[in-house]
C-alpha atoms as a PDB file:
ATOM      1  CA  UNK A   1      70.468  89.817 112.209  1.00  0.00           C
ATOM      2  CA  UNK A   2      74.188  90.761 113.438  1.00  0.00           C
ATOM      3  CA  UNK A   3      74.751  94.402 113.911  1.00  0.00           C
ATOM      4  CA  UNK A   4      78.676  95.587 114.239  1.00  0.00           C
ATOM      5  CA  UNK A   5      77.606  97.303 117.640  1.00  0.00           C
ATOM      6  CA  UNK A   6      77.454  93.430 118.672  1.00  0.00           C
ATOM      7  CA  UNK A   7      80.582  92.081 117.335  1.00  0.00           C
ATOM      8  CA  UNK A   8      82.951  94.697 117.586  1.00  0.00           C
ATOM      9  CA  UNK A   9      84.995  93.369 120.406  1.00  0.00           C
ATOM     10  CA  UNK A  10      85.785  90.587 118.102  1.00  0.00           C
ATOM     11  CA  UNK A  11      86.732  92.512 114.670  1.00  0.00           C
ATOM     12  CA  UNK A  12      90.402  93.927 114.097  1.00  0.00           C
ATOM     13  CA  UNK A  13      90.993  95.826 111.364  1.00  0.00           C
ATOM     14  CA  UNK A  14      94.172  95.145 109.741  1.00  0.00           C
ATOM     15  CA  UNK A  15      96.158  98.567 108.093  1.00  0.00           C
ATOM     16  CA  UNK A  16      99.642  97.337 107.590  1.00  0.00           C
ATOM     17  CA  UNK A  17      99.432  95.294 103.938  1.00  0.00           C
ATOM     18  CA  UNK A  18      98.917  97.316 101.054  1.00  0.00           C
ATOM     19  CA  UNK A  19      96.426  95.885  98.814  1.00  0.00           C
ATOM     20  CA  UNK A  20      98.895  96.444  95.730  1.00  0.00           C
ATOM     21  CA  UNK A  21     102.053  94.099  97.276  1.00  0.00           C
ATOM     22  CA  UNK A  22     100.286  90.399  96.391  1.00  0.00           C
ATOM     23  CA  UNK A  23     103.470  88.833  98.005  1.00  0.00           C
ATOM     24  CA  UNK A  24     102.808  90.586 101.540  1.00  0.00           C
ATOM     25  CA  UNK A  25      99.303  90.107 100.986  1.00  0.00           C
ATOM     26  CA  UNK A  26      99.242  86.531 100.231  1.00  0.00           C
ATOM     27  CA  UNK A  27     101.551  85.632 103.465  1.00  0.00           C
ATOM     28  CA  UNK A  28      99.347  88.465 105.442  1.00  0.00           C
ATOM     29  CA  UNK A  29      96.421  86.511 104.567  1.00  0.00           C
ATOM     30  CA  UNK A  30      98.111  83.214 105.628  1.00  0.00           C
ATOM     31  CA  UNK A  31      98.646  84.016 109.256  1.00  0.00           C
ATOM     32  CA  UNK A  32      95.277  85.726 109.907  1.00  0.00           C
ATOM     33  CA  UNK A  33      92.488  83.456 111.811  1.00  0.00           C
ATOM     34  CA  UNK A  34      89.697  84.972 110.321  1.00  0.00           C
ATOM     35  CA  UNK A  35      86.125  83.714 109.440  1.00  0.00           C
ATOM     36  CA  UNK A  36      84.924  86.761 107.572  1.00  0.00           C
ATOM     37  CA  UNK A  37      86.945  89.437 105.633  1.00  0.00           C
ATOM     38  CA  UNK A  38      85.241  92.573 105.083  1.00  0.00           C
ATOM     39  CA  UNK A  39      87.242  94.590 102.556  1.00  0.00           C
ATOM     40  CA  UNK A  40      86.185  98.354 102.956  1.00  0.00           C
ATOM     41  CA  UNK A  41      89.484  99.743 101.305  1.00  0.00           C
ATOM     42  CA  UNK A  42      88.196 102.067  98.435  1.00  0.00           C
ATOM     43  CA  UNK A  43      89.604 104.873  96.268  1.00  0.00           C
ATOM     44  CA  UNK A  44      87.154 106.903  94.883  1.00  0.00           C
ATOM     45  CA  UNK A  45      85.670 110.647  94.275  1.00  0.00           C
ATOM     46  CA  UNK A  46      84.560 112.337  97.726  1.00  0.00           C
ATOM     47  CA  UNK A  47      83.928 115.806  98.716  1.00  0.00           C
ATOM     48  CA  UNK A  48      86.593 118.130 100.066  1.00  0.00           C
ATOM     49  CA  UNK A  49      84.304 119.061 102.861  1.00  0.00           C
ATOM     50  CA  UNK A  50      84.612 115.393 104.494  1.00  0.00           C
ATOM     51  CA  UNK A  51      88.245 117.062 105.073  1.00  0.00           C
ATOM     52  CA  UNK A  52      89.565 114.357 101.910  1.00  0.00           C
ATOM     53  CA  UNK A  53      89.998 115.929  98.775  1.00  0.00           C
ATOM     54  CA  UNK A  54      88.741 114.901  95.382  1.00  0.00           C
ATOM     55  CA  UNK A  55      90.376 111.719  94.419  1.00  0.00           C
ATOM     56  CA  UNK A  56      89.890 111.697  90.714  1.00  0.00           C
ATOM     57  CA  UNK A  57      93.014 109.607  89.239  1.00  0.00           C
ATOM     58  CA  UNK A  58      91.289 107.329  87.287  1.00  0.00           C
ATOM     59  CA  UNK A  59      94.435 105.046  87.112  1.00  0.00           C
ATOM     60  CA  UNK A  60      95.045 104.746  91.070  1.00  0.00           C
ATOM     61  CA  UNK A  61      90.833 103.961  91.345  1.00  0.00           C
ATOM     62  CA  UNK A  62      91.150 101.127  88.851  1.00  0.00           C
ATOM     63  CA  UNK A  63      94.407 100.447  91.034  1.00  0.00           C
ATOM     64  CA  UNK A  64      93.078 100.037  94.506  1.00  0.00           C
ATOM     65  CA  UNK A  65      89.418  99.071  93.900  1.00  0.00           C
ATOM     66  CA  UNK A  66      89.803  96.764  91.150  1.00  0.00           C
ATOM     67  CA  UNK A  67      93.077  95.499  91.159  1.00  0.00           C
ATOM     68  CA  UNK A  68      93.083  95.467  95.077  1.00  0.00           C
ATOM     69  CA  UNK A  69      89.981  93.797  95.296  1.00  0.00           C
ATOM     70  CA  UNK A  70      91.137  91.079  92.776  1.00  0.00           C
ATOM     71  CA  UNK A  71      94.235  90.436  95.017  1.00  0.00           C
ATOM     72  CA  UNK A  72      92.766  90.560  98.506  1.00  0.00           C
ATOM     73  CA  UNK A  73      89.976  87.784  96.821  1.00  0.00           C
ATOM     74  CA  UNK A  74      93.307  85.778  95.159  1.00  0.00           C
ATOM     75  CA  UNK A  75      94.996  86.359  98.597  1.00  0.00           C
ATOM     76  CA  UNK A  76      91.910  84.533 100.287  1.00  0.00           C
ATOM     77  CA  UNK A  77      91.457  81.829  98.152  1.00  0.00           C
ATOM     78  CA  UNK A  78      92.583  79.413 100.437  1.00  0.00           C
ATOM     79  CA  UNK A  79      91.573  80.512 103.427  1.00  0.00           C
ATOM     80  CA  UNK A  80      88.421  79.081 105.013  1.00  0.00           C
ATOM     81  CA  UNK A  81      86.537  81.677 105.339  1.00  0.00           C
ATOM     82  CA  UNK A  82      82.677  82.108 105.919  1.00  0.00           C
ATOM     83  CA  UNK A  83      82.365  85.084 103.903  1.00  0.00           C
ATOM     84  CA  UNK A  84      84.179  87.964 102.041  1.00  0.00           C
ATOM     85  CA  UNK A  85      82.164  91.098 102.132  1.00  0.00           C
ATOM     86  CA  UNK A  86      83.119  93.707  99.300  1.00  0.00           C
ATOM     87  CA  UNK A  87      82.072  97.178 100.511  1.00  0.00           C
ATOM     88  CA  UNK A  88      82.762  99.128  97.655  1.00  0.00           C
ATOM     89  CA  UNK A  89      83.465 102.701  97.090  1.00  0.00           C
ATOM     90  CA  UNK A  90      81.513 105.602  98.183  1.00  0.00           C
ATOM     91  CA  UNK A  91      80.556 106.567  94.386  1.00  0.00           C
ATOM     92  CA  UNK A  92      78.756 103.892  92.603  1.00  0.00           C
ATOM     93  CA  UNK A  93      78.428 106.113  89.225  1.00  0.00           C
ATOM     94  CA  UNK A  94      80.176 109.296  88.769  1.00  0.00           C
ATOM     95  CA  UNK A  95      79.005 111.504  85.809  1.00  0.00           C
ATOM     96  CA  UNK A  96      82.110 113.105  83.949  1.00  0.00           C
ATOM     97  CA  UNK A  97      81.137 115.852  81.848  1.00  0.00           C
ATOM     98  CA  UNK A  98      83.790 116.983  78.700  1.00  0.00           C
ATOM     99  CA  UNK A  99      85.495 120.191  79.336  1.00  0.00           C
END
């Protein structure tokens, strides 16, 4: 088993390509060497004491995790890569109640 601990020297973490611009993505995705992509970008509900507050725009969640998913994957289609991990959001299920 790998643990990050043991590979972090050789993991950058790319910031500057929004998941939403599939041009920049596609050429971002073109002149990265990389064997694994692990996509950890997420919108989602989280509590205001983490210091974030609530995200709860449904339309920017569908947005970033869906949409941005689909277009980092489309993005890395032909790349050779060993693996694409999909970390998800940090709510699975969310239980909306009617107000």
């Amino acid at each position: 088993m790998v643990r990050v601990r043991d590979v972090i020297g050789e993991i950058t973490v790319h910031l500057d390509v929004s998941l939403s611009d599939v041009s920049a993505l596609g050429g971002f995705c073109k002149n990265v060497c990389a064997h694994v992509v692990v996509h950890c970008a997420a919108y989602g509900t989280r509590p205001y004491k983490l210091g974030v507050p609530f995200q709860i725009d449904l339309d920017q969640m569908v947005e970033t995790n869906v949409k941005g998913t689909i277009n980092l994957m489309r993005a890395c289609e032909h790349v050779p890569l060993d693996a694409f991990i999909n970390l998800g959001s940090s709510k699975i299920e969310v239980k909306y109640e009617d107000n």
